[in-house]
Every structure is written in C-alpha cells, then in structure tokens.
Protein backbone atom coordinates (compact mmCIF):
# COMPACT_ATOMS: atom_id res chain seq x y z
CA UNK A 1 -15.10 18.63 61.76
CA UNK A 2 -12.82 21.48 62.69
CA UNK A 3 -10.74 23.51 60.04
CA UNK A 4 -7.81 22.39 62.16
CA UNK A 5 -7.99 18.97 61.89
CA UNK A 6 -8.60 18.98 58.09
CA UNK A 7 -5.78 22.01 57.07
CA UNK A 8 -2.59 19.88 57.24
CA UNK A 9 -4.44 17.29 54.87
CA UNK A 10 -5.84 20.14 52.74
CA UNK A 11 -1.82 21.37 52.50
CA UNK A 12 -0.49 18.06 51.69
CA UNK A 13 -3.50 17.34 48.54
CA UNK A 14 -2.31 20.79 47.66
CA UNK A 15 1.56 20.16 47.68
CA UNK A 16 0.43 16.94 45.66
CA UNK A 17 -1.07 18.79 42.94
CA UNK A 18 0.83 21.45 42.15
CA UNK A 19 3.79 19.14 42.16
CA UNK A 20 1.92 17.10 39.68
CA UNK A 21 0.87 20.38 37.38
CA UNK A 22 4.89 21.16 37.22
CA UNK A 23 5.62 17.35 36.24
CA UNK A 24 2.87 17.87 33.10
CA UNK A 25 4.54 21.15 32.48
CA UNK A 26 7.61 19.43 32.17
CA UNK A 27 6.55 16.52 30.07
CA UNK A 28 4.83 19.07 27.91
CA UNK A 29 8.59 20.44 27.09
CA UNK A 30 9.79 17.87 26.65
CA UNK A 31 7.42 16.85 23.67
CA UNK A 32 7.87 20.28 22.31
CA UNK A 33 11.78 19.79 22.71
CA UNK A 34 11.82 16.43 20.78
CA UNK A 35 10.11 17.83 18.31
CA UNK A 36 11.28 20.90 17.54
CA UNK A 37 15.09 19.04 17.04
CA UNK A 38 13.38 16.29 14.82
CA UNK A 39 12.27 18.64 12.62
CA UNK A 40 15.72 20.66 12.64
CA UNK A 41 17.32 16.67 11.90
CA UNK A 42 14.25 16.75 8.92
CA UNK A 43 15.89 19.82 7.76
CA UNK A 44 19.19 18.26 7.20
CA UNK A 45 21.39 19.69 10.27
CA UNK A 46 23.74 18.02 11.92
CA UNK A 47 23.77 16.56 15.07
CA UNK A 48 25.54 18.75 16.81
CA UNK A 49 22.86 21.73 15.75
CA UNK A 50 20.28 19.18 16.45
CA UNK A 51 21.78 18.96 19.93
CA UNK A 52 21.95 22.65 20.72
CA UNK A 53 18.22 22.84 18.82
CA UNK A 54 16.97 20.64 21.29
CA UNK A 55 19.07 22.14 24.57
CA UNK A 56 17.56 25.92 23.87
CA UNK A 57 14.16 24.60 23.64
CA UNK A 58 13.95 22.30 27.19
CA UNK A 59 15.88 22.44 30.64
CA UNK A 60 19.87 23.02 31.29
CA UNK A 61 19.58 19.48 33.32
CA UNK A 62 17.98 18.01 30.38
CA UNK A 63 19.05 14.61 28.67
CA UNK A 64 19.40 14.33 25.31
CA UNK A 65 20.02 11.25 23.13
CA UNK A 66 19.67 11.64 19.22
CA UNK A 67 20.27 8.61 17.44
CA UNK A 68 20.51 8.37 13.68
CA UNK A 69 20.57 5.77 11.15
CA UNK A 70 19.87 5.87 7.72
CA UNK A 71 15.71 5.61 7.17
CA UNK A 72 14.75 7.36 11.02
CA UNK A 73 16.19 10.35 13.30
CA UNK A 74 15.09 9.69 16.65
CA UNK A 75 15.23 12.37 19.33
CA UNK A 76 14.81 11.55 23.17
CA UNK A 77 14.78 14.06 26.01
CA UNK A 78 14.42 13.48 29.66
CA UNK A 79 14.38 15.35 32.41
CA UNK A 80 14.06 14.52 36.56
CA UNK A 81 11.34 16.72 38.38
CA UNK A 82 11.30 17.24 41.89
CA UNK A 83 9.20 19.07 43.80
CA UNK A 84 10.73 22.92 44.82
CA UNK A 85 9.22 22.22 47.83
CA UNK A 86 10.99 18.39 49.01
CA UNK A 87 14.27 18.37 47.39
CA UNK A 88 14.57 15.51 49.43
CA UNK A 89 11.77 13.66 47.70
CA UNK A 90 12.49 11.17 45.14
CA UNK A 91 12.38 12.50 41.54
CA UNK A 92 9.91 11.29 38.85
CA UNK A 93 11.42 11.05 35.23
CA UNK A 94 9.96 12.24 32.46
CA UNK A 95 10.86 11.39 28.92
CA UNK A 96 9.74 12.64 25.17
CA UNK A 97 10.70 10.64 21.83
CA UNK A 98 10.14 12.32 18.69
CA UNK A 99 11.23 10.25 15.28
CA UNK A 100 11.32 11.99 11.75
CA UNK A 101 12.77 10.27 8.42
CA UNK A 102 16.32 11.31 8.09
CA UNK A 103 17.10 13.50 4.81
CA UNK A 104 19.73 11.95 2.78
C-alpha cells in the first residue's frame, strides 16, 4: 500500500481526533464551570454573582441557566464546539449541570 493512498485517510482520523480532544476539553469546563458557581450559590451569593462566577470560569459564548428554588440551586452551562478547522461543520453541544442545596 503506498503512503499516498493512505495520507488523506490518515489526515481525516487525525482531524477526527483532535476535534474530539477539544470537545472533552470543553465538556471538562464546563463541569468545572457548573461547579465552581454552585458552590458560590452554596455560599449564599446572588444570582447575579453566581452568573458572573460561572461566565469567568467557562467560554464568552457560553450558556448559562441557574435556576433556584427553595431546597436545590441548579447550575447548567452549555457551550457549541466546532471544529477550528470546518466552521462549516455542524456543532456538537455540550452541557454541565451542577446542583447544591440552596442556603437560606
């Protein structure tokens, strides 16, 4: 088999995985997002600090929806990845839900 033949399918397994390593990456902040603004809710802040909590720690196109009732805070961040090499591809959503008891 020449190297020819197999280096445009070698590219497009590579393309594939690093595109999925960056959607883990992502999904990874998000967890770490969600949880770092349920714990600031835990703490007693208010939503709008929970909000900016959970903005500084994830992506500027991040989602956030914090809900709050009076047992359960529940933080949930998602984000669309696409690949920075096929804008044009569709994107994959990925989503993190954190849920802490909420202080009276």
């Amino acid at each position: 088999m020449e190297t020819a033949a197999v280096l445009p399918a070698l590219m497009v397994v590579l393309a594939a995985a690093l595109w999925v390593i960056q959607v883990v990456g992502v999904r990874l902040e998000c967890v770490d997002a969600a949880r770092t603004a349920a714990r600031a809710s835990a703490r007693g802040e208010d939503l709008d600090q929970v909000r900016a909590v959970a903005q500084a720690a994830t992506r500027p196109n991040a989602q956030i929806a914090i809900t709050r009732d009076p047992d359960h805070t529940r933080v949930e961040i998602t984000i669309e990845v696409r690949p920075a090499w096929g804008p044009t591809f569709p994107a994959i959503q990925v989503s993190a839900t954190a849920t802490t008891d909420t202080e009276p």
